[in-house]
N, C-alpha and C. Protein backbone atom coordinates (compact mmCIF):
# COMPACT_ATOMS: atom_id res chain seq x y z
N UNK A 1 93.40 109.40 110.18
CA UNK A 1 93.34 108.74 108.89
C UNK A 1 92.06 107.93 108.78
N UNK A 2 91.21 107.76 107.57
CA UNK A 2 90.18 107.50 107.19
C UNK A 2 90.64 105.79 107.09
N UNK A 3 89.60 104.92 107.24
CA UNK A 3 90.41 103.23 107.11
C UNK A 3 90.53 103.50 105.28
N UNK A 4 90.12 104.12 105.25
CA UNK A 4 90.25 103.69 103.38
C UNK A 4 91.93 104.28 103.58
N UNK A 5 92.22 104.96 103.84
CA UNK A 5 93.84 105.56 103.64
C UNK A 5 94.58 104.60 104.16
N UNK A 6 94.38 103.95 105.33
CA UNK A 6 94.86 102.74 106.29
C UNK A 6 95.26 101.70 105.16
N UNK A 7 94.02 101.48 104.74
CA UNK A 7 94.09 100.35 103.84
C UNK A 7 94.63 100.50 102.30
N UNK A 8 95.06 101.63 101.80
CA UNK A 8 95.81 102.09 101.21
C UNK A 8 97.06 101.97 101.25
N UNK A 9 97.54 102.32 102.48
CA UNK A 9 98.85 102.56 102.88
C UNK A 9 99.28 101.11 103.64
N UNK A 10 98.48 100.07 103.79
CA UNK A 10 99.02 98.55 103.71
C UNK A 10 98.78 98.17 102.42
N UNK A 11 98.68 98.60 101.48
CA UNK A 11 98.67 98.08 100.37
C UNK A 11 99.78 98.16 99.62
N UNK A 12 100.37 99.99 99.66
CA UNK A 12 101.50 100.70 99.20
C UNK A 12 103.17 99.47 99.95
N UNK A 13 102.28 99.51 101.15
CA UNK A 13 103.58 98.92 102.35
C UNK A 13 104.39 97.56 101.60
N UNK A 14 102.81 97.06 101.29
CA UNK A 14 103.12 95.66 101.09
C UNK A 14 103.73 95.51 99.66
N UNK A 15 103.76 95.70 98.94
CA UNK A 15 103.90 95.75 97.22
C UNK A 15 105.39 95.25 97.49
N UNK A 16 106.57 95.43 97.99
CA UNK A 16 107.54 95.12 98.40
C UNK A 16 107.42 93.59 98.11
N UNK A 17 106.86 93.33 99.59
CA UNK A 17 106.58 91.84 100.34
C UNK A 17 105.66 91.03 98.62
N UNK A 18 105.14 91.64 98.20
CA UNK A 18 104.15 90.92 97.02
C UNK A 18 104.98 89.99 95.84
N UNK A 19 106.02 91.79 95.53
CA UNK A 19 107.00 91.06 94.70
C UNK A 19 107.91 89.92 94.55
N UNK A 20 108.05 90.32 96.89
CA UNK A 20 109.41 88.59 96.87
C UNK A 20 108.70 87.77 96.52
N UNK A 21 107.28 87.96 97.38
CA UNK A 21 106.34 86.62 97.48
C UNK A 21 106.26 85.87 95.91
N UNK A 22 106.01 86.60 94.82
CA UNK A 22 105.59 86.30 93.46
C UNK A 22 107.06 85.76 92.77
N UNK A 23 108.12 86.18 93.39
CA UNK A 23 110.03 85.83 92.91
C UNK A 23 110.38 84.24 93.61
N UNK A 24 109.42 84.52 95.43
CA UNK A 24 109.81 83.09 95.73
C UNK A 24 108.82 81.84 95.15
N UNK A 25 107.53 82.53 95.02
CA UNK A 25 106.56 81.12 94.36
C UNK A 25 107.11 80.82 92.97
N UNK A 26 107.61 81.77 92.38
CA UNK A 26 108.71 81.32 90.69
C UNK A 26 109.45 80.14 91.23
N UNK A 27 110.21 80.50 92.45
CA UNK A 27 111.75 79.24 92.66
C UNK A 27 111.07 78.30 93.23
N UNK A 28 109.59 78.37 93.99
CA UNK A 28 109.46 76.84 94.18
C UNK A 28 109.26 75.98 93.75
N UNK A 29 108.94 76.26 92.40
CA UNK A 29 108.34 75.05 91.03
C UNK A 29 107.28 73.98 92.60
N UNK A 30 107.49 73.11 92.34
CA UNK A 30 106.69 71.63 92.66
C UNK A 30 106.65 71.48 94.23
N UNK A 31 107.22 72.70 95.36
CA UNK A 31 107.14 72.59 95.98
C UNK A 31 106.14 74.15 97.25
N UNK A 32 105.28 74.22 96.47
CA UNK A 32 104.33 75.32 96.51
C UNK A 32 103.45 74.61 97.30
N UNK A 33 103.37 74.21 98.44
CA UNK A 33 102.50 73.71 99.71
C UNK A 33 102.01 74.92 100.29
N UNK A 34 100.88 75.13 100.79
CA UNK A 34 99.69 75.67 101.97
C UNK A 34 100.68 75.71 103.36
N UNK A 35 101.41 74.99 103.15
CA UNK A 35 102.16 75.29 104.44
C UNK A 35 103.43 76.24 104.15
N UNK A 36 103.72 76.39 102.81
CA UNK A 36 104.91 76.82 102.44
C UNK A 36 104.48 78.33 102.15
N UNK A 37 103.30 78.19 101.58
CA UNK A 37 102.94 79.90 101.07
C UNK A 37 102.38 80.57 103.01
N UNK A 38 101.67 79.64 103.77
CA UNK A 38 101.30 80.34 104.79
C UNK A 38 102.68 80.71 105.90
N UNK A 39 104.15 80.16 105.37
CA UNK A 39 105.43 80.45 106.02
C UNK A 39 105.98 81.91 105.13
N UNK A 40 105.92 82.01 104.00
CA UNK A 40 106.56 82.68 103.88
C UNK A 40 105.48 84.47 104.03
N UNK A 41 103.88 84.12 103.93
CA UNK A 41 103.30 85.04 104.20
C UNK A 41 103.25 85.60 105.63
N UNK A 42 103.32 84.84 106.75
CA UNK A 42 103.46 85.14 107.89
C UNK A 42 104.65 85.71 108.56
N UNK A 43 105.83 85.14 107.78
CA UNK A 43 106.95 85.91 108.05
C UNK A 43 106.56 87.28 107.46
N UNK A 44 106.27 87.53 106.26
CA UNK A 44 106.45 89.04 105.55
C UNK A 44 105.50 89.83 106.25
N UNK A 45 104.58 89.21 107.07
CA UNK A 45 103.23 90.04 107.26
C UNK A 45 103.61 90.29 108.80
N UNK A 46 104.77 89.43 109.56
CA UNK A 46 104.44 89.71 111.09
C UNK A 46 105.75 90.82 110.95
N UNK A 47 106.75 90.79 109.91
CA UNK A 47 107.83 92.12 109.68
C UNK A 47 107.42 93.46 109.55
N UNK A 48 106.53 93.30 108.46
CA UNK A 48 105.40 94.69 108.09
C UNK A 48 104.75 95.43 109.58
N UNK A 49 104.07 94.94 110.15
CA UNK A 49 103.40 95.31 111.43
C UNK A 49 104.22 95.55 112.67
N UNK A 50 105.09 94.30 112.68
CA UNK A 50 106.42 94.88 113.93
C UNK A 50 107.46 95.87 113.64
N UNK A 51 107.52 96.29 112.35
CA UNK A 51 108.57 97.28 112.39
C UNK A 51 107.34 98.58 112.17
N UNK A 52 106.27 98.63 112.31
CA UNK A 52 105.44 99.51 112.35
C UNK A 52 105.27 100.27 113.64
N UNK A 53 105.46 98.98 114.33
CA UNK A 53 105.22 99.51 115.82
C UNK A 53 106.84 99.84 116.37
N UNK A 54 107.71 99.24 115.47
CA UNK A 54 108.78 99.70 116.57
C UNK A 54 109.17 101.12 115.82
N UNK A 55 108.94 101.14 114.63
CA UNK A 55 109.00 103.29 113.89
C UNK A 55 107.39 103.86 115.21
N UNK A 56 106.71 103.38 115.09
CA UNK A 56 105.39 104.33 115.71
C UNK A 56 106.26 104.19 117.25
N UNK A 57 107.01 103.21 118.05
CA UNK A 57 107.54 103.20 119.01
C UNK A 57 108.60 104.78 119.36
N UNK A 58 109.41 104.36 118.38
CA UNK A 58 110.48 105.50 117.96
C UNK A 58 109.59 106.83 118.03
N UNK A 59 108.89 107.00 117.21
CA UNK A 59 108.33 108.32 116.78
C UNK A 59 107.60 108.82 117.55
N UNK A 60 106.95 108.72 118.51
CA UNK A 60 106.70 108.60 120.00
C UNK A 60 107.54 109.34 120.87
N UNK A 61 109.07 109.19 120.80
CA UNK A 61 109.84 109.83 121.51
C UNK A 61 110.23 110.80 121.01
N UNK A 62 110.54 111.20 119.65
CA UNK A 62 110.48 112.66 118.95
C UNK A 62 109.60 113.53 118.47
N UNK A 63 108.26 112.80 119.15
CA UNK A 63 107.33 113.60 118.88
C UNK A 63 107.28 114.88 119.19
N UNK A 64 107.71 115.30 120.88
CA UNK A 64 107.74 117.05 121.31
C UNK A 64 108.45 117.99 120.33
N UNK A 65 109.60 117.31 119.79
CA UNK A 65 110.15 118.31 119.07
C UNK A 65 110.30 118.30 117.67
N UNK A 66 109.49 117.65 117.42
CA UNK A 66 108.85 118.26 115.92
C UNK A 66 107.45 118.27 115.37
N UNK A 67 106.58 118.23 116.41
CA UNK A 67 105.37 118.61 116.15
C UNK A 67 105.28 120.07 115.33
N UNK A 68 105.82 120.92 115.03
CA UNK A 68 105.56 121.85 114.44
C UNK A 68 105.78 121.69 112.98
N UNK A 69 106.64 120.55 112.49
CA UNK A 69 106.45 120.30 111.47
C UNK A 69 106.82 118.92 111.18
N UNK A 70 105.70 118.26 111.50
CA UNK A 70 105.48 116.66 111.20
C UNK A 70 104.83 116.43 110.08
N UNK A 71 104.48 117.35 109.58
CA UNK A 71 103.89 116.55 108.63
C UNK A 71 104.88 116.82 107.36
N UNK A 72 105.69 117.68 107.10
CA UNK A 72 106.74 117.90 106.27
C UNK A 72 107.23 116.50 106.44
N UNK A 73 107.59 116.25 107.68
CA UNK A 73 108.53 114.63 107.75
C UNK A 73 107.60 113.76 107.49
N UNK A 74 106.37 113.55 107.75
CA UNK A 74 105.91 112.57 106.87
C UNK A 74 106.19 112.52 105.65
N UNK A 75 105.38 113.57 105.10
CA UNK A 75 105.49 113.83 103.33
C UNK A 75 106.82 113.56 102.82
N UNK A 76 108.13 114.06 103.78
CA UNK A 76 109.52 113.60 103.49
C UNK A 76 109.55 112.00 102.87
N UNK A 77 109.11 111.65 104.51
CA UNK A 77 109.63 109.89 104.57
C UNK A 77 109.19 109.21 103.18
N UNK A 78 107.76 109.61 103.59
CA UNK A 78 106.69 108.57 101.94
C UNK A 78 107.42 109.17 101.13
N UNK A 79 107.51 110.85 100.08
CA UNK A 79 107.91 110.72 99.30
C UNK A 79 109.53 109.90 99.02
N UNK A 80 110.13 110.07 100.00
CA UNK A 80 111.71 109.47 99.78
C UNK A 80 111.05 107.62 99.56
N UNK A 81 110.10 107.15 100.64
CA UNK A 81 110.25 105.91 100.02
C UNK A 81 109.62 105.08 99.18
N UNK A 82 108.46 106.10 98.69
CA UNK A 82 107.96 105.97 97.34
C UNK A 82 108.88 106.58 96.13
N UNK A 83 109.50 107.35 96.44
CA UNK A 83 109.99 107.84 95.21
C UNK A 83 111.56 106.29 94.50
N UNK A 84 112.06 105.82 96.27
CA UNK A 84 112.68 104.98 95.76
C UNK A 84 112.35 103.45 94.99
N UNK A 85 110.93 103.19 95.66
CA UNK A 85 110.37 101.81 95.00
C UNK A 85 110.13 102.11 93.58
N UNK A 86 109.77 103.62 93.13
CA UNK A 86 109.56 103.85 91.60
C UNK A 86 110.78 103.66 91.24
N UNK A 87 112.29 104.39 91.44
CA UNK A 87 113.49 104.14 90.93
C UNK A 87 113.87 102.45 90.82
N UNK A 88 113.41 101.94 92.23
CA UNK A 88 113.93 100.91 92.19
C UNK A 88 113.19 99.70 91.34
N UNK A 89 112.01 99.90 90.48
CA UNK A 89 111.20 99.33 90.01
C UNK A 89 111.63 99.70 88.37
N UNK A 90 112.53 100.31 88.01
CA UNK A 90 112.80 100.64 86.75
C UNK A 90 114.62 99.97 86.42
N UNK A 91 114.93 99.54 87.77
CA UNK A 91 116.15 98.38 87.36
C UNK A 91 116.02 97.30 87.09
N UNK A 92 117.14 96.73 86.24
CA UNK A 92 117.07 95.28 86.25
C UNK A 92 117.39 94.78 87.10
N UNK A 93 116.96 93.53 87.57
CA UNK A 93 116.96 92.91 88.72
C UNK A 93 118.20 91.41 88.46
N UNK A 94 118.99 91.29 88.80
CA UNK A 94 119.84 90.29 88.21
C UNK A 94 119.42 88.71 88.75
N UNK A 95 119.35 87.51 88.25
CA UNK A 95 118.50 86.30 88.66
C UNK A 95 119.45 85.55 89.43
N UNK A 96 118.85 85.38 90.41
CA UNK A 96 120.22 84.62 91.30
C UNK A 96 119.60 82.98 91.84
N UNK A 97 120.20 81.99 91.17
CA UNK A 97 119.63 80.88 91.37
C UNK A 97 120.04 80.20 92.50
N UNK A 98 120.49 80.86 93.72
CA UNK A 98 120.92 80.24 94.78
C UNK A 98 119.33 80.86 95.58
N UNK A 99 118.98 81.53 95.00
CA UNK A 99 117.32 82.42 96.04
C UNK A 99 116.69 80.85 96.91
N UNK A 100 116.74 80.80 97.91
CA UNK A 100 115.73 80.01 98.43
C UNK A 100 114.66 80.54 99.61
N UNK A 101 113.37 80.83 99.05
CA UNK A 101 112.45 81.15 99.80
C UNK A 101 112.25 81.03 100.89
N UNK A 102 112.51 79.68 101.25
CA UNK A 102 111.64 78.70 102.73
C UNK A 102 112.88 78.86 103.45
N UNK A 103 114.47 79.02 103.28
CA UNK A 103 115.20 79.16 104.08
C UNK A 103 115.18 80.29 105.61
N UNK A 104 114.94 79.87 106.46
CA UNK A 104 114.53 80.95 107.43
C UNK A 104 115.59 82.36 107.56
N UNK A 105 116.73 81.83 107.43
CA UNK A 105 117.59 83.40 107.40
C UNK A 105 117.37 83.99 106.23
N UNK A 106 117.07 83.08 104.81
CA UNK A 106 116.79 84.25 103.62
C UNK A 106 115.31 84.66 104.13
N UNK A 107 114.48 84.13 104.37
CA UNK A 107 113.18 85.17 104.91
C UNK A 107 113.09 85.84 105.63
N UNK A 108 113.61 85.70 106.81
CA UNK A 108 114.22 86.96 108.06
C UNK A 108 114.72 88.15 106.88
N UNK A 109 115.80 88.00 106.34
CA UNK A 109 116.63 88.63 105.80
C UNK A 109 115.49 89.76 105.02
N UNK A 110 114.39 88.96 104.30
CA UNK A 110 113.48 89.42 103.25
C UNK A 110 112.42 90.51 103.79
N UNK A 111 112.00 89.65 105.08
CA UNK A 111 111.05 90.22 106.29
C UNK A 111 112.25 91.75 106.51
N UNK A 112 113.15 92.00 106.73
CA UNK A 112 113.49 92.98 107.15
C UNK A 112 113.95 93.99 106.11
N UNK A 113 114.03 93.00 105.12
CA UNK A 113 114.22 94.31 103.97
C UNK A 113 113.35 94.81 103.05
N UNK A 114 112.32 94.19 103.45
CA UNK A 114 110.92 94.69 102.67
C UNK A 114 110.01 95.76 103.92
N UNK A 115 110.11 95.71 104.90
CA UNK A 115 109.72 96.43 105.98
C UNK A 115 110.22 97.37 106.68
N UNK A 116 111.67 98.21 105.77
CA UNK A 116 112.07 99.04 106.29
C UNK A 116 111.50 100.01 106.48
N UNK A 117 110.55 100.35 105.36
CA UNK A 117 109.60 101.40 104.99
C UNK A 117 108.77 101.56 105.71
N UNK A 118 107.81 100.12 106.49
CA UNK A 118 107.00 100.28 107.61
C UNK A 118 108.11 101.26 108.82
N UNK A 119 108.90 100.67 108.89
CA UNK A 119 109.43 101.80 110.55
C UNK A 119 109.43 102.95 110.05
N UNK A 120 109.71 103.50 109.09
CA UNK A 120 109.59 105.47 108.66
C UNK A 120 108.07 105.54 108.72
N UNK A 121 107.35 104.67 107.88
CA UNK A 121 105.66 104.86 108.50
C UNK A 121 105.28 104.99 109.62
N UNK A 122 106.00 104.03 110.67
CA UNK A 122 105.21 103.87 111.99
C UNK A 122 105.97 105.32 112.32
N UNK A 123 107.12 105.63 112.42
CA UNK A 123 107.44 107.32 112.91
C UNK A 123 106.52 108.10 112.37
N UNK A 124 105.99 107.64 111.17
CA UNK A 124 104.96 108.96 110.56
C UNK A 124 103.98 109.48 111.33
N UNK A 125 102.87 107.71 111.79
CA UNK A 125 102.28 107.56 111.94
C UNK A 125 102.04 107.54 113.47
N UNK A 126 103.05 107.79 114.10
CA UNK A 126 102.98 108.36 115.28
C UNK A 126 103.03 109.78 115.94
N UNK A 127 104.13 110.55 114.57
CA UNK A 127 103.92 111.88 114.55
C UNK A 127 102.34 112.21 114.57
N UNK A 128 101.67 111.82 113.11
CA UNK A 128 100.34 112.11 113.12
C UNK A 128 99.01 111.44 114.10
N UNK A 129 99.86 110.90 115.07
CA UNK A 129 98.73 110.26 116.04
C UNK A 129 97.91 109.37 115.91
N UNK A 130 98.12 108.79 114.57
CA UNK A 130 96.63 107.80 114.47
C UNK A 130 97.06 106.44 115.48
N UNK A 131 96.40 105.55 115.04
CA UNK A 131 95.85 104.35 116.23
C UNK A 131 96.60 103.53 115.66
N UNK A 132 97.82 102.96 116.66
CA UNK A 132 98.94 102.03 116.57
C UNK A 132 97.92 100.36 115.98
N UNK A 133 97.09 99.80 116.74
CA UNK A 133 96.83 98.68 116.83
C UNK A 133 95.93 98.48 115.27
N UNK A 134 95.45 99.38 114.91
CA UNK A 134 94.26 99.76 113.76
C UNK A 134 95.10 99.52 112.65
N UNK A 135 96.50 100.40 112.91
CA UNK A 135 97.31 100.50 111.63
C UNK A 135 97.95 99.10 111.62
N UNK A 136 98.75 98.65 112.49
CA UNK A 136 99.85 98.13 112.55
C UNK A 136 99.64 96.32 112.11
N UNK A 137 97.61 96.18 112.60
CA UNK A 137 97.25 95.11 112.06
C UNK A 137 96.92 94.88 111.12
N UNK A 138 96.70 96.27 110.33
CA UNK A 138 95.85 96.26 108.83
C UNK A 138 96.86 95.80 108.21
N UNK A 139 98.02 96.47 108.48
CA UNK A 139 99.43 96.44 107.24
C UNK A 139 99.88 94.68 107.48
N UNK A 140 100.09 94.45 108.92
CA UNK A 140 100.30 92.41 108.63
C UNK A 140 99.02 91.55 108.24
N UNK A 141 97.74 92.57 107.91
CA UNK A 141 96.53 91.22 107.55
C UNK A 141 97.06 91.43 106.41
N UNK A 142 97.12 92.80 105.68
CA UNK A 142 97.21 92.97 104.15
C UNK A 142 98.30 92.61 103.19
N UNK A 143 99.70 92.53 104.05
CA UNK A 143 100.87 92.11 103.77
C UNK A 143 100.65 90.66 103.88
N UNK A 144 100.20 89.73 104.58
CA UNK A 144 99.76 88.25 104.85
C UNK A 144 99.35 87.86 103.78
N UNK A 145 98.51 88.32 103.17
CA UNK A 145 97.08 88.19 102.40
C UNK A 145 97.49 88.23 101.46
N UNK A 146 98.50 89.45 100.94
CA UNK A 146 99.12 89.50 99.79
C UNK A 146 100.50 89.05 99.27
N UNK A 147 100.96 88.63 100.20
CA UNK A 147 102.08 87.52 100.13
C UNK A 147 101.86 85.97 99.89
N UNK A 148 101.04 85.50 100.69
CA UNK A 148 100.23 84.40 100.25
C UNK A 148 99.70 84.77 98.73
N UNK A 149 98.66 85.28 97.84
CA UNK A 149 98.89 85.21 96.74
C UNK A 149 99.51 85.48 96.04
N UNK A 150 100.68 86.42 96.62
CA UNK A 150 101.90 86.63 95.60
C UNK A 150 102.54 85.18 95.18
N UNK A 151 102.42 84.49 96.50
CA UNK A 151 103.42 83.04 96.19
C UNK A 151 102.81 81.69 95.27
N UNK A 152 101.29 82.01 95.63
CA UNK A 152 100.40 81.20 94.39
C UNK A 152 100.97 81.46 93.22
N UNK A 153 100.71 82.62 92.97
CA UNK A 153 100.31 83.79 91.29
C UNK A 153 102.16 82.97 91.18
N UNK A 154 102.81 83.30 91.61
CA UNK A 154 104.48 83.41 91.19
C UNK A 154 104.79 82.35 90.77
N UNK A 155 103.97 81.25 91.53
CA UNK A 155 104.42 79.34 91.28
C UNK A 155 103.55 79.36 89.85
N UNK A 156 102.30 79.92 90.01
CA UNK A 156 101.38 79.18 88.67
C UNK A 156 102.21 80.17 87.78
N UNK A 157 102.47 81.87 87.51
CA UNK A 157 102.73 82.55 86.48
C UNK A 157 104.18 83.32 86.32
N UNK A 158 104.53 83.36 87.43
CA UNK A 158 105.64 84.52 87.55
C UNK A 158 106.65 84.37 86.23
N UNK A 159 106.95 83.29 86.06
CA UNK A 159 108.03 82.80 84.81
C UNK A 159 107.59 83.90 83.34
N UNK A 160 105.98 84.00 83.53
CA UNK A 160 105.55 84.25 82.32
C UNK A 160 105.42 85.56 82.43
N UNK A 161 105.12 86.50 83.17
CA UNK A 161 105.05 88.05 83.34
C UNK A 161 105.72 88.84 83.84
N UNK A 162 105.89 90.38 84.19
CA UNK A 162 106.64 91.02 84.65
C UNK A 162 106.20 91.78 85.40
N UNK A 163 105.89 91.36 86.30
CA UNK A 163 104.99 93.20 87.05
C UNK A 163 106.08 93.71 87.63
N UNK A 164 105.29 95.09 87.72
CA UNK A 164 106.05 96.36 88.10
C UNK A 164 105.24 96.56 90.04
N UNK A 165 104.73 95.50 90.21
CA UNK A 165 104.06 96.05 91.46
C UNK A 165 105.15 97.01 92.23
N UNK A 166 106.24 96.91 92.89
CA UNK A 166 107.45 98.09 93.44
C UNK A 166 106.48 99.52 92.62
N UNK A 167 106.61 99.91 91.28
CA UNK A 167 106.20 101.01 90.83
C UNK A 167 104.70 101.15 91.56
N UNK A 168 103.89 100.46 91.71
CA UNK A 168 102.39 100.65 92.04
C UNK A 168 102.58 101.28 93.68
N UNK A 169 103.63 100.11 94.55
CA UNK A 169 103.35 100.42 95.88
C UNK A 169 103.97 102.02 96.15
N UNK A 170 105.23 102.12 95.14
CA UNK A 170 105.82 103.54 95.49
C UNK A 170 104.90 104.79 94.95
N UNK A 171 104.23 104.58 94.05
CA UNK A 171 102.73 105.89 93.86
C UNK A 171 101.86 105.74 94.84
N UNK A 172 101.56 104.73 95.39
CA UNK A 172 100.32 105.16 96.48
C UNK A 172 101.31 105.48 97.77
N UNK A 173 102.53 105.46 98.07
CA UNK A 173 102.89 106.10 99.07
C UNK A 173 103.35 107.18 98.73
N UNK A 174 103.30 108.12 97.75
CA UNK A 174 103.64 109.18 97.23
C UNK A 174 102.83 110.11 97.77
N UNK A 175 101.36 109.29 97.01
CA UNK A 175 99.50 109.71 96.78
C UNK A 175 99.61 110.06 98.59
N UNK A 176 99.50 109.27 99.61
CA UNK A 176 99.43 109.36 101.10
C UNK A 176 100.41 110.74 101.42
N UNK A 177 101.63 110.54 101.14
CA UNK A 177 102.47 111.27 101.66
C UNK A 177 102.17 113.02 100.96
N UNK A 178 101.29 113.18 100.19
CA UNK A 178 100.94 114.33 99.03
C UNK A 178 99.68 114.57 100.01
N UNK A 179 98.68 113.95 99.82
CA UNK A 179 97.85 113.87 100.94
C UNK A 179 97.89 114.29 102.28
N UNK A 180 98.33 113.86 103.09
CA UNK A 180 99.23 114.73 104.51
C UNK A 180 99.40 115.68 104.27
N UNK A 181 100.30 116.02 103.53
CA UNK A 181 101.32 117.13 103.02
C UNK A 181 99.75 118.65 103.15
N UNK A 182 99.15 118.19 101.85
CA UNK A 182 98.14 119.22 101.62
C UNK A 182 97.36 119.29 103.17
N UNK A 183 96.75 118.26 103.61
CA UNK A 183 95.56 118.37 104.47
C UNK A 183 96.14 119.43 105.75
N UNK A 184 97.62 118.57 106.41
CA UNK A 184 98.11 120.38 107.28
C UNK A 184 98.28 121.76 106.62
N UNK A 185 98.63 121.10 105.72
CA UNK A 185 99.33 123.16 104.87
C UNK A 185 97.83 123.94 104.77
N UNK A 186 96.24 123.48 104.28
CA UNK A 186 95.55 123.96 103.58
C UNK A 186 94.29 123.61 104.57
N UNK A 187 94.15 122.50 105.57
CA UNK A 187 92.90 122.42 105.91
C UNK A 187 92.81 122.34 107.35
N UNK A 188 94.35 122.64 108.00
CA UNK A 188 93.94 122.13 109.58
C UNK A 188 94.05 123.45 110.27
């Protein structure tokens, strides 16, 4: 994988992590501290990368027997979990005023349910061999990075807009997983 795809595919990863980030800087009103956005970005960003390595861990061990068609299971995984962030980006989301961001079991909780998608990546991404440490840090700088301003943007605006980021991250893991797909069938 080219770093531009790398960095693609922590971008796709993260869109998840962006949205809580932008849902929890909404609930903090007046309590949006540098210490508070660098807690809840570090949780989302060290989930993203460790469940990267523990799917690239996994995928590692089933590698012998499906090398003949890994890249179908890539293209599987992304499209299944891009195709669900698009579905899941076209529900309503119901407002639950008990949400507390900074609580460590609701962020654990958040960290693991926004990063499920990294462990089917890291299996991908171990099928296809690329470089555990290359990937696995891009996706927690970029998930970090973008969780932290998700939680700015959400405190100063979230009340006032609606993004669809879920829809954005589930097309570029579509775009990757389409990508793969072609480059074995047609060029290897």
């Amino acid at each position: 994988m080219l770093y531009i795809e790398v960095l693609l595919l922590a971008i796709g990863l993260s869109m998840d992590s962006l949205a809580v980030s932008v849902t929890g800087g909404a609930v903090l009103k007046n309590n949006c501290t540098a210490g508070n956005i660098i807690k809840i970005a570090s949780v989302l960003g060290i989930f993203q990368a460790g469940m990267t390595v523990i799917g690239y861990t996994l995928g590692l061990g089933f590698e012998r027997y499906i090398c003949a068609f890994d890249h179908w299971i890539a293209f599987a995984l992304l499209l299944y979990l891009g195709g669900k962030m698009v579905y899941d980006s076209t529900k309503e989301e119901e407002e639950d005023g008990k949400f507390d961001p900074l609580c460590n079991r609701t962020l654990c909780g958040l960290g693991i349910a926004t990063s499920i998608d990294a462990l089917a990546v890291g299996i991908s991404l171990a099928i296809l061999k690329s470089p555990l440490l290359l990937q696995a840090s891009t996706i927690g700088v970029v998930t970090f990075a973008l969780s932290a301003f998700g939680v700015y943007f959400g405190n100063r605006f979230g009340k006032r807009i609606d993004l669809r980021l879920d829809l954005v991250g589930g097309l570029i893991l579509i775009g990757i997983g389409t990508k793969i797909l072609i480059e074995h069938l047609f060029f290897s």
